[in-house]
C-alpha atoms as a PDB file:
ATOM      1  CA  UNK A   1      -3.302 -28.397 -20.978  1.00  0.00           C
ATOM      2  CA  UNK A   2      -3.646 -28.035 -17.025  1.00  0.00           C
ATOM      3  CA  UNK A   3      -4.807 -24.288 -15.661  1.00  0.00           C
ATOM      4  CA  UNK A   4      -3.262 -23.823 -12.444  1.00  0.00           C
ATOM      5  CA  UNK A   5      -5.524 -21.635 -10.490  1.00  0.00           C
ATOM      6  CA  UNK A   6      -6.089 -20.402  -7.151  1.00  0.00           C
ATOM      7  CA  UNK A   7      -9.172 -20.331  -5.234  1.00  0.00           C
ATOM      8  CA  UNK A   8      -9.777 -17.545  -3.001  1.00  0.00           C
ATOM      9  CA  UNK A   9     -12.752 -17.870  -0.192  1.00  0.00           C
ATOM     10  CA  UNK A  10     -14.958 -14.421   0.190  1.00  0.00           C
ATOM     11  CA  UNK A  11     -15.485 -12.763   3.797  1.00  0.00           C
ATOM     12  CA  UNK A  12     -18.955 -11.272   3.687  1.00  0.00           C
ATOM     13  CA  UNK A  13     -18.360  -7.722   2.109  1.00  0.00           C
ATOM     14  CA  UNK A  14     -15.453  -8.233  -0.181  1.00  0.00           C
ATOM     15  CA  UNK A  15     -15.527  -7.374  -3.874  1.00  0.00           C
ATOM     16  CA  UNK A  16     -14.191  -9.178  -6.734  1.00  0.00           C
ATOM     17  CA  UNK A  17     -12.445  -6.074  -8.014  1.00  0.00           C
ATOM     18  CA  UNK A  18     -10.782  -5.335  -4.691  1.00  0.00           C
ATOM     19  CA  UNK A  19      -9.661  -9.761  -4.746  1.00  0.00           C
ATOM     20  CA  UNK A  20      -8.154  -8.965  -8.306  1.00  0.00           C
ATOM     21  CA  UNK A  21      -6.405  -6.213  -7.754  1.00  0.00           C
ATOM     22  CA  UNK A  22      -4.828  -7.837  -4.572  1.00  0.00           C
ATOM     23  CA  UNK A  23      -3.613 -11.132  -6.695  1.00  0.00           C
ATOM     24  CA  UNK A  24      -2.465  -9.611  -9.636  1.00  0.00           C
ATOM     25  CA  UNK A  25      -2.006  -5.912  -9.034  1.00  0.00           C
ATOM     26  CA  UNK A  26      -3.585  -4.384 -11.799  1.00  0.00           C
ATOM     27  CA  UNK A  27      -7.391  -4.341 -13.234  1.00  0.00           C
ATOM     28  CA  UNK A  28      -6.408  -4.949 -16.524  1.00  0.00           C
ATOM     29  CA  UNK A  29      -7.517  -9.135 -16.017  1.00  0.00           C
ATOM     30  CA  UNK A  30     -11.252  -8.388 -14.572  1.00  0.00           C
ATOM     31  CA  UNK A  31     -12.765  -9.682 -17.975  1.00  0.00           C
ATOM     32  CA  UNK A  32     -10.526 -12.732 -17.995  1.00  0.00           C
ATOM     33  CA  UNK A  33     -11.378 -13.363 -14.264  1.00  0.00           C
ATOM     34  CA  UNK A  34     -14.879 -13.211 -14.575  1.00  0.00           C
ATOM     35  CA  UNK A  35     -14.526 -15.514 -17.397  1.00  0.00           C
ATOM     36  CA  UNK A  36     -14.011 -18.179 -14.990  1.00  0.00           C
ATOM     37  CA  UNK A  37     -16.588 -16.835 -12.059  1.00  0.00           C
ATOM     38  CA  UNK A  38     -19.560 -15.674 -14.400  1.00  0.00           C
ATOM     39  CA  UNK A  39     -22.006 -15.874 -11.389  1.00  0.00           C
ATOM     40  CA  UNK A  40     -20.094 -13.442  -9.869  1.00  0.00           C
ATOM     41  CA  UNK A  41     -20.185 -10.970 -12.778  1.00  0.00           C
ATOM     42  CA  UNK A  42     -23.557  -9.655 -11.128  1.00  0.00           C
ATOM     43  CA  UNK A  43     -22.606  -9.651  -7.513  1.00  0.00           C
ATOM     44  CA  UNK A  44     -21.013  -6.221  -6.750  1.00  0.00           C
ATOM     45  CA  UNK A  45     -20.845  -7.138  -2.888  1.00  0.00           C
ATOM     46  CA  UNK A  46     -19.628 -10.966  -2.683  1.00  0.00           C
ATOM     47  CA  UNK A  47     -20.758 -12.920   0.459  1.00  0.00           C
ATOM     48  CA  UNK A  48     -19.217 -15.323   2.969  1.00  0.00           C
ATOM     49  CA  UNK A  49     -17.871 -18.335   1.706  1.00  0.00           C
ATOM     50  CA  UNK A  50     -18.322 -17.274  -2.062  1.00  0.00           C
ATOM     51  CA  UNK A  51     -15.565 -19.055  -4.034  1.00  0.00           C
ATOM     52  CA  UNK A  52     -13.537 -16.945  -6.395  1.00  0.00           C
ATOM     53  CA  UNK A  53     -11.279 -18.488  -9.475  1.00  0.00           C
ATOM     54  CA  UNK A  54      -8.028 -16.955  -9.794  1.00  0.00           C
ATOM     55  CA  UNK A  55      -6.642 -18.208 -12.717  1.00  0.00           C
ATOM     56  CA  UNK A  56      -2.976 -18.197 -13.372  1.00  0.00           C
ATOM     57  CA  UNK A  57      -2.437 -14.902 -16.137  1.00  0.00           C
ATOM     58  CA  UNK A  58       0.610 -14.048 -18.042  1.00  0.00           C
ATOM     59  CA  UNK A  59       0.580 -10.001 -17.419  1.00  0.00           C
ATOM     60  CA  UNK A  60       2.836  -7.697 -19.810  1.00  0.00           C
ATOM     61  CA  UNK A  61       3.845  -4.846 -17.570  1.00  0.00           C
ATOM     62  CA  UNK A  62       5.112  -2.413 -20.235  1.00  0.00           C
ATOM     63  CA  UNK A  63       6.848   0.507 -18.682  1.00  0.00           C
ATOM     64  CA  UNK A  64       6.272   4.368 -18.997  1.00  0.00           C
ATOM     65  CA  UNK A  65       8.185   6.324 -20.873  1.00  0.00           C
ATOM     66  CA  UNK A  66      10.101   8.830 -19.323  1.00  0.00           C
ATOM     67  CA  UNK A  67       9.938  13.038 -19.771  1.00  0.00           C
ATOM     68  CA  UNK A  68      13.439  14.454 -20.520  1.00  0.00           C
ATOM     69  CA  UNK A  69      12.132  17.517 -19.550  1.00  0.00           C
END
């Protein structure tokens, strides 16, 4: 089995959270993400040139019910 996965190159003051929620619009994949960058798990603030693995993630959007009233 081949993992595609992007690679994403830090600017000094980005954070991972702010990178994951700009590639796969939700939060809901930090765990899985970090899986695959555990150094970064304990850098809040990520420096310039840090690499970070974006791996490809099957997300199940399910939608919100709707109020009648």
């Amino acid at each position: 089995m081949v993992l595609v996965m992007k690679q994403y190159k830090a600017e000094n003051g980005d954070r991972l959270d702010q990178i994951i929620y700009k590639e796969y619009k939700t939060l809901s994949v930090f765990d899985k993400v970090i899986a695959y960058n555990p150094i970064l798990a304990t850098k809040p603030i990520l420096s310039d040139g840090d690499l970070v693995n974006l791996p490809t993630i099957d997300i199940k959007i399910t939608p919100k019910a709707k109020k009648l009233w």
